[in-house]
Protein backbone atom coordinates (compact mmCIF):
# COMPACT_ATOMS: atom_id res chain seq x y z
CA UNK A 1 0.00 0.00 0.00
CA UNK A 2 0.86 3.77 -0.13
CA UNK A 3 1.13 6.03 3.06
CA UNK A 4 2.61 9.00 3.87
CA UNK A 5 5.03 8.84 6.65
CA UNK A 6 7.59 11.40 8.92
CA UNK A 7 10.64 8.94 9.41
CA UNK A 8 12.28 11.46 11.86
CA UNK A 9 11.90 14.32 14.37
CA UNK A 10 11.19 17.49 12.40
CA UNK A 11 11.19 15.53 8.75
CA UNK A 12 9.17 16.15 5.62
CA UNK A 13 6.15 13.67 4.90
CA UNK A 14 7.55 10.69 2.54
CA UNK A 15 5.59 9.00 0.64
CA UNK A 16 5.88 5.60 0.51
CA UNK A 17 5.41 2.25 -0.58
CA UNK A 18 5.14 -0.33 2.78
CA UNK A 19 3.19 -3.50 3.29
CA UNK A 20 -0.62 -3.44 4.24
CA UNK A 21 -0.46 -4.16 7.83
CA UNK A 22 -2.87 -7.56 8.93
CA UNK A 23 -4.73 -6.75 12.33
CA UNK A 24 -4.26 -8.52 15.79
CA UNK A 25 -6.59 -10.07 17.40
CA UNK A 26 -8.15 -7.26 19.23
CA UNK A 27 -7.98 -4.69 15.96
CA UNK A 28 -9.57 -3.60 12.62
CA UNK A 29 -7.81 -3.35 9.02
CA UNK A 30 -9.56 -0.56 7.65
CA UNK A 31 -9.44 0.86 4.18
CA UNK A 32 -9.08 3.77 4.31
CA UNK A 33 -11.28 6.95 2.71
CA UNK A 34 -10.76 10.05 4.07
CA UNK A 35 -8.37 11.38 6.40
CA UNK A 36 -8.55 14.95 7.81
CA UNK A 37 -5.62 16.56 8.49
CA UNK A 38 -5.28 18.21 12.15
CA UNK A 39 -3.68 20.92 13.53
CA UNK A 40 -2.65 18.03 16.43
CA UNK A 41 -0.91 16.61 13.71
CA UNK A 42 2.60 18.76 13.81
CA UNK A 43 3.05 16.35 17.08
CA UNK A 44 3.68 13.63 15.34
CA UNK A 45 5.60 15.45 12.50
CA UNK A 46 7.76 17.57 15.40
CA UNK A 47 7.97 14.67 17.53
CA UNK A 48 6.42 16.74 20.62
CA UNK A 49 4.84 13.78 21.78
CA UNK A 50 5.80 11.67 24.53
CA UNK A 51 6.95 8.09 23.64
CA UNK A 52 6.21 8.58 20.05
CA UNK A 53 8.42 6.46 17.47
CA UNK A 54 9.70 6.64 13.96
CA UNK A 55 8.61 6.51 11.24
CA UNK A 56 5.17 7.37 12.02
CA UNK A 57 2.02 7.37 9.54
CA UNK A 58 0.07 10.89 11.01
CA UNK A 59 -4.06 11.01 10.98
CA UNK A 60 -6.65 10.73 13.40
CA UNK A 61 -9.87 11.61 11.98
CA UNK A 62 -10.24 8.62 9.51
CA UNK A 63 -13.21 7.21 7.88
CA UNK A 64 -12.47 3.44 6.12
CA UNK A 65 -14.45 0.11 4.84
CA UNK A 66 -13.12 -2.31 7.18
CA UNK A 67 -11.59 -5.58 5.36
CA UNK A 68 -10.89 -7.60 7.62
CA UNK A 69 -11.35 -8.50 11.36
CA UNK A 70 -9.10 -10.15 14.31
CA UNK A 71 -10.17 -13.30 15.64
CA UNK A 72 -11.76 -11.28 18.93
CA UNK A 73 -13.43 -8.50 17.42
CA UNK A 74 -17.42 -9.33 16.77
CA UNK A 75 -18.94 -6.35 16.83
CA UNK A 76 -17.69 -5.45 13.46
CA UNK A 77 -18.35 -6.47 10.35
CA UNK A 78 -16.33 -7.00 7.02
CA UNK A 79 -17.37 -4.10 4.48
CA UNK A 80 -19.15 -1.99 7.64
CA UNK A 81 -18.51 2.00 7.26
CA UNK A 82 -16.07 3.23 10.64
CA UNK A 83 -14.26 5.87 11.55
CA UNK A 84 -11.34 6.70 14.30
CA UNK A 85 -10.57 9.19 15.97
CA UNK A 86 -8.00 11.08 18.12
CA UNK A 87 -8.83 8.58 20.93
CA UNK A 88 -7.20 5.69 19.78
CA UNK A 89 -7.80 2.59 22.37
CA UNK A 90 -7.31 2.39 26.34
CA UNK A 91 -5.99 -0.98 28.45
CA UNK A 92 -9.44 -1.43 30.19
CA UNK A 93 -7.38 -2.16 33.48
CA UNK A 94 -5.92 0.70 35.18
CA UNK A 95 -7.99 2.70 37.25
CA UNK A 96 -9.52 5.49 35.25
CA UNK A 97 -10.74 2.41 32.80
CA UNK A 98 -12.41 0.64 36.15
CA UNK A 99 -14.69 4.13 36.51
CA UNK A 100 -15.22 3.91 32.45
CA UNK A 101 -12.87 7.32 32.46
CA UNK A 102 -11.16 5.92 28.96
CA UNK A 103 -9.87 9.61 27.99
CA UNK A 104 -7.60 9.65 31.57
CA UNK A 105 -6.61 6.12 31.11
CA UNK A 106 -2.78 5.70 32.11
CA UNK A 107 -2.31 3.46 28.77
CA UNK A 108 -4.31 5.39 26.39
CA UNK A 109 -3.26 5.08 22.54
CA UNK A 110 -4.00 7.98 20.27
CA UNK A 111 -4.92 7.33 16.50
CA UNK A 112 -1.65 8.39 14.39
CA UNK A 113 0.66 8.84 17.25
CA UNK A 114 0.80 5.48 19.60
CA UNK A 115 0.03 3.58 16.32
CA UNK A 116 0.20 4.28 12.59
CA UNK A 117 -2.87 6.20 11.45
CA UNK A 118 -4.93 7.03 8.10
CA UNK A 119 -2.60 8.93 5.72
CA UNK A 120 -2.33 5.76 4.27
CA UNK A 121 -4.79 3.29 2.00
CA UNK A 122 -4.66 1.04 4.98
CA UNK A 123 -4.45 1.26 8.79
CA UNK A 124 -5.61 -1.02 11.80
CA UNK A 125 -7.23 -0.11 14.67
CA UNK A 126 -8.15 -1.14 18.06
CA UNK A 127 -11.79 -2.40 18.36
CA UNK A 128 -12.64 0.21 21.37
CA UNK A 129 -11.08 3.02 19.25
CA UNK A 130 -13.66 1.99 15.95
CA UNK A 131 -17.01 4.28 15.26
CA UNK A 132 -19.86 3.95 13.49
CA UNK A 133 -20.39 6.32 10.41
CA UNK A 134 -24.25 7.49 9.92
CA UNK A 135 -24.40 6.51 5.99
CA UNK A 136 -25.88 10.50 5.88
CA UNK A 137 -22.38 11.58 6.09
CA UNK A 138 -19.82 11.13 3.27
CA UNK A 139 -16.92 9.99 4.37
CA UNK A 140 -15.18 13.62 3.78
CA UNK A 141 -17.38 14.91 5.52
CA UNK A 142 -17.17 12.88 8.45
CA UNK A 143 -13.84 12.75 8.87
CA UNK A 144 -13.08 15.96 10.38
CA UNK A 145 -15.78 15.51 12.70
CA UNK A 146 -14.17 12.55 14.55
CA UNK A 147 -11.49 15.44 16.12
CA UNK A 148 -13.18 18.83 15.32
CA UNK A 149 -16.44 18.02 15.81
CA UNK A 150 -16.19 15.39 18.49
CA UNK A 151 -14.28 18.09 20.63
CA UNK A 152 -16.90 21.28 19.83
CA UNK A 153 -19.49 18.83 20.18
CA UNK A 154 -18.95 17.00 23.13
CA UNK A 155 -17.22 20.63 25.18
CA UNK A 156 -20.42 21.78 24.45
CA UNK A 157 -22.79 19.28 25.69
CA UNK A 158 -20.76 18.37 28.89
CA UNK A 159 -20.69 22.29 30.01
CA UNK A 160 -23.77 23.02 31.65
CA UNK A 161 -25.30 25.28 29.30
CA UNK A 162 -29.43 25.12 28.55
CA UNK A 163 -31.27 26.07 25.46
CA UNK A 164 -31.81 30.17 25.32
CA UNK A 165 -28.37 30.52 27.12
CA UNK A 166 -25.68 32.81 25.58
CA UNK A 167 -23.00 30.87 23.93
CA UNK A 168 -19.98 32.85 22.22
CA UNK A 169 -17.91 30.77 20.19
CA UNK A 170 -14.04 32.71 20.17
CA UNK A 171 -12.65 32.37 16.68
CA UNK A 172 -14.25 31.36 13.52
CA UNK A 173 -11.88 28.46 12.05
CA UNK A 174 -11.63 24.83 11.93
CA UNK A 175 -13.40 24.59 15.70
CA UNK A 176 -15.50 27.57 15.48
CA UNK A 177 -17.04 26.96 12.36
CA UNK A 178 -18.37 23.91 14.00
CA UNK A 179 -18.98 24.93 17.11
CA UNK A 180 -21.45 27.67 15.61
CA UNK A 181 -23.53 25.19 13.91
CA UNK A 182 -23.52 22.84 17.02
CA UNK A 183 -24.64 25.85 19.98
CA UNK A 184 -27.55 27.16 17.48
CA UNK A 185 -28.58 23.85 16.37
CA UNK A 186 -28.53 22.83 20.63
CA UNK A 187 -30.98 26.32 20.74
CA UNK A 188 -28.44 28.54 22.36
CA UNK A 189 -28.41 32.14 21.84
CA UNK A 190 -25.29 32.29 19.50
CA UNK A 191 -22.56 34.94 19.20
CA UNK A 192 -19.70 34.44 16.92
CA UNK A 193 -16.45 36.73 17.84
CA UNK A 194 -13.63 36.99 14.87
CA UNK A 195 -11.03 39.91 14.12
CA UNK A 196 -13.08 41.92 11.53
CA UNK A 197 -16.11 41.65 9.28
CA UNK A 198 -14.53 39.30 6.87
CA UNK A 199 -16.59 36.15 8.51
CA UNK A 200 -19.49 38.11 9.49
CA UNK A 201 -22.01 36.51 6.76
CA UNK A 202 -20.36 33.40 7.25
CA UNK A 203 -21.21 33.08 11.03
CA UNK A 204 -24.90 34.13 10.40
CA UNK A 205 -24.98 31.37 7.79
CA UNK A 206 -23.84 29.20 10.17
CA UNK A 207 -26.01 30.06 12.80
CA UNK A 208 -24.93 32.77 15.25
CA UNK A 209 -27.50 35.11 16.11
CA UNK A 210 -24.72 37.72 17.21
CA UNK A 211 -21.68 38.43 15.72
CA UNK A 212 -18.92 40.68 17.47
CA UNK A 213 -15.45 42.04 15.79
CA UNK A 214 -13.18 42.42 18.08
CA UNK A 215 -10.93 45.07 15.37
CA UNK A 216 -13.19 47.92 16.00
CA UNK A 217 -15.48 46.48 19.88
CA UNK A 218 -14.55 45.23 23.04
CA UNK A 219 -16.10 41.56 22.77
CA UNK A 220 -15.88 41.54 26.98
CA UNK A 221 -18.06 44.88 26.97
CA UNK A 222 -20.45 43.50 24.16
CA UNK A 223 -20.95 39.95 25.63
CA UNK A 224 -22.05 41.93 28.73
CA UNK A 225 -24.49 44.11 26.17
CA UNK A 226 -26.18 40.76 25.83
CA UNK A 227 -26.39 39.77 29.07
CA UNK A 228 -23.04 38.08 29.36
CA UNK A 229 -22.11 34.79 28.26
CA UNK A 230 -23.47 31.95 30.00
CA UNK A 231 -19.98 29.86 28.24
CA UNK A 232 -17.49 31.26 26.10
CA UNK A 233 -16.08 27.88 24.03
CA UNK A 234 -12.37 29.19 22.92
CA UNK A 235 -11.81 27.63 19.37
CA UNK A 236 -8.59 30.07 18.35
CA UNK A 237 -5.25 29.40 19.74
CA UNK A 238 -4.51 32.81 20.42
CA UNK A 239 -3.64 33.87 24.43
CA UNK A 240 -4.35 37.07 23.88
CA UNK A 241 -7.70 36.74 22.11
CA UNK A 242 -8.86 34.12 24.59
CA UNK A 243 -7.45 36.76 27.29
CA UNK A 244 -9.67 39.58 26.22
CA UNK A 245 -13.49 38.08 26.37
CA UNK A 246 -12.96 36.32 29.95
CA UNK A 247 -14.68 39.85 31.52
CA UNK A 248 -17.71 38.97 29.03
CA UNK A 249 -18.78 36.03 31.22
CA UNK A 250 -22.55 36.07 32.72
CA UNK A 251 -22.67 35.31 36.70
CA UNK A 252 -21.85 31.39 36.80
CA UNK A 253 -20.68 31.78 33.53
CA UNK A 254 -17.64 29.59 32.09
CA UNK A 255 -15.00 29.85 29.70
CA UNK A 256 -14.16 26.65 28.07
CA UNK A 257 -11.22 25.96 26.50
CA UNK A 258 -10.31 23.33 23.13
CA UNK A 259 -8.00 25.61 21.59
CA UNK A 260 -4.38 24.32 22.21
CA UNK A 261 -2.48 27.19 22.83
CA UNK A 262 0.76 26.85 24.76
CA UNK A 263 0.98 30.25 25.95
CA UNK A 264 -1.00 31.40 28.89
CA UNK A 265 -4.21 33.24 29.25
CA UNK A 266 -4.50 36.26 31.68
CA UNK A 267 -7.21 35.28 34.50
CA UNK A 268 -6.86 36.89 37.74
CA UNK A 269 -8.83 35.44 41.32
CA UNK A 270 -10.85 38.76 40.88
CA UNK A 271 -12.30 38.27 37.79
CA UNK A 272 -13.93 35.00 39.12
CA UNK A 273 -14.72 35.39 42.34
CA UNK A 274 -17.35 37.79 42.40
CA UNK A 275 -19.18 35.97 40.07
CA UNK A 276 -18.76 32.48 40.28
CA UNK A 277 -17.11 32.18 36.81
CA UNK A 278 -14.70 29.71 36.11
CA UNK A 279 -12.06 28.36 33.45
CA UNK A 280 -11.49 25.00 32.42
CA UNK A 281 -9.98 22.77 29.44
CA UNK A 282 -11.95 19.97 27.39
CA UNK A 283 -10.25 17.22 25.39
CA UNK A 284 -12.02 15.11 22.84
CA UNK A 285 -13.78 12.01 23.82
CA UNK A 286 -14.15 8.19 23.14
CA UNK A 287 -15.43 6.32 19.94
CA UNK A 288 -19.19 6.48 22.12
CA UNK A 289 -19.09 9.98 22.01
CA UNK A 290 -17.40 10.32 17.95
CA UNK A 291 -21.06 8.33 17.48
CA UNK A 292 -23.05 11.00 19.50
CA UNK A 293 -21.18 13.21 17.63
CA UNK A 294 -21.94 12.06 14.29
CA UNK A 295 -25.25 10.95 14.42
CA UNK A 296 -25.95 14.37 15.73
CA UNK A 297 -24.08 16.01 12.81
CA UNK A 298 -26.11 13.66 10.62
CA UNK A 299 -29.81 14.63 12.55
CA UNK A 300 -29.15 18.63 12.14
CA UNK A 301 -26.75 18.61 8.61
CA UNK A 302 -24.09 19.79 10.57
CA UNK A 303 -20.98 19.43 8.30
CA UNK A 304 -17.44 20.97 7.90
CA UNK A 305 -16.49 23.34 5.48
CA UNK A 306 -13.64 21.16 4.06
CA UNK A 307 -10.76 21.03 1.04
CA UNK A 308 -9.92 17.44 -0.51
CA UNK A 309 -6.42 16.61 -1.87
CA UNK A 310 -4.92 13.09 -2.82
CA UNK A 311 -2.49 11.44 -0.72
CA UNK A 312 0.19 12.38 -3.42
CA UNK A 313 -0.21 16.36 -2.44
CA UNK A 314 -0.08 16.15 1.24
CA UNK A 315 2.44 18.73 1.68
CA UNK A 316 0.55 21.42 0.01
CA UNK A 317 -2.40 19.95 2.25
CA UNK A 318 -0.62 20.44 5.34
CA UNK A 319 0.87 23.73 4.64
CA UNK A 320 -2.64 24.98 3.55
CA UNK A 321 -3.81 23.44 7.60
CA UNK A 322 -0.66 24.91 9.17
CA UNK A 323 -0.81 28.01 8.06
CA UNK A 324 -4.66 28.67 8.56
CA UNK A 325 -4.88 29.05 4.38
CA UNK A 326 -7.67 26.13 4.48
CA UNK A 327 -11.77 27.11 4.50
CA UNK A 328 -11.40 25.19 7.19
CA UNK A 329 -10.55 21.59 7.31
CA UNK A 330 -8.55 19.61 4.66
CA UNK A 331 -9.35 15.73 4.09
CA UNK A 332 -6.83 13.16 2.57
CA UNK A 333 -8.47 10.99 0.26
CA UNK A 334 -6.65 8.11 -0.40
């Protein structure tokens, strides 16, 4: 088979020609159809990872036909439609497992980093790591769902927040774009914050009921125009940015964080206490919630905005992710 592999810290993508792997008994061959292209994928390609190993096939939001089955997987069938995502199997044994916390689990694998992943025409999986695809969804479409839209999707259910509430959504990208679509289609009273105008008809098309620049308006002193935000979900990985709308949070009010910034925000004790607001992270979820996710997507027509290349041009497909170029994910189809 073809795949596209980094064969060192900091290397280019190679493409090349390897064997198609066979699965074990507890995994999935999968042929694969679409693979997005994440922003979580300069770990693998930087080798900022812990414990990762070259050479390494990148992609965790893959959809695939599976071929062929290990000897203890019956759930799945040959020719079934699946998909795999950033969370990419757990030992079932260590603690967090016993309390069915798979995300905290001590062993947990990750799709394209503890294992080869879907920039390839084949990849195996483990059976806990396997979703199933609604057939609504093409498999383009559904691929950048099982990272993007599993970590809007699921931040956004998990958070507190009731239909009516105000919902900002900080940066109108890859995550934003979905996010939108997810708090308006959830009933939430949505309010889209970018730079400038440029995404302004975009956000209403997507949804948002509100739509603040931040170029020419304070977004803090606007959220609070509207009542203040019951959450603010940060999409952008921009400190600053994230910085400047925690003052636009409602009484009890949160600001939830998926953007993976490694810089730190600005918060001080003041700006919480005397209203009960808080900060806190979300990471994705597990295959069960990738299925919530899509069959969601699927109910409503949620879908990315997304640009397809072959497998042959993935380095004009990751510099067009990298650099923020892409409208707003970019899918591998092999």
């Amino acid at each position: 088979m073809k795949a596209v592999q980094v064969q060192e810290k900091g290397g280019d993508f190679v493409l090349v020609d390897m064997e198609k792997p066979s699965p074990k008994k507890n995994e999935i061959l999968i042929k694969v159809e679409a693979c997005g292209i994440c922003h979580s994928d300069d770990f693998v390609k930087q080798g900022a990872f812990p414990g990762i190993e070259f050479p390494r096939v990148p992609g965790h939001e893959v959809v695939g036909i599976v071929e062929e089955v290990g000897e203890n997987v019956n759930k799945w069938k040959v020719g079934q439609r699946v998909g795999v995502g950033w969370h990419g199997g757990h030992c079932f044994e260590c603690e967090p497992c016993r309390r069915g916390d798979f995300i905290s689990c001590e062993n947990a694998k990750i799709s394209g980093i503890s294992y080869d992943g879907g920039y390839a025409e084949y990849m195996c999986a483990p059976q806990e790591a396997i979703a199933a695809i609604p057939e609504e969804l093409s498999s383009a479409d559904a691929a950048p769902l099982l990272c993007a839209g599993i970590t809007t999707f699921n931040a956004l259910r998990n958070s507190g927040i009731k239909a009516g509430d105000v919902v900002a959504v900080q940066g109108i990208g890859g995550l934003g774009h979905l996010a939108i679509q997810y708090a308006s289609k959830m009933g939430m009273r949505t309010v889209a914050i970018s730079t400038s105008d440029d995404k302004k008809k975009l956000a209403e098309e997507l949804g948002a009921h509100h739509f603040i620049n931040t170029g020419n308006s304070d977004p803090a002193e606007e959220l609070q125009k509207l009542g203040g935000a019951k959450l603010i979900l940060a999409t952008a990985p921009y400190a600053k940015a994230i910085t400047s709308v925690v003052d636009g949070l409602a009484i009890d009010g949160k600001l939830l964080m998926v953007a993976a910034t490694g810089e730190p925000i600005q918060v001080s004790p003041m700006q919480l206490l005397m209203g009960r607001k808080s900060v806190a992270g979300w990471p994705s979820g597990t295959a069960i919630d990738s299925e919530d996710t899509l069959k969601f997507s699927a109910m409503t027509a949620t879908k990315p905005m997304i640009e397809e290349y072959p497998l042959e041009e993935v380095e004009k497909a990751y510099d067009r992710m990298i650099n923020n170029k892409a409208r707003f994910r970019v899918v591998l189809k092999p």
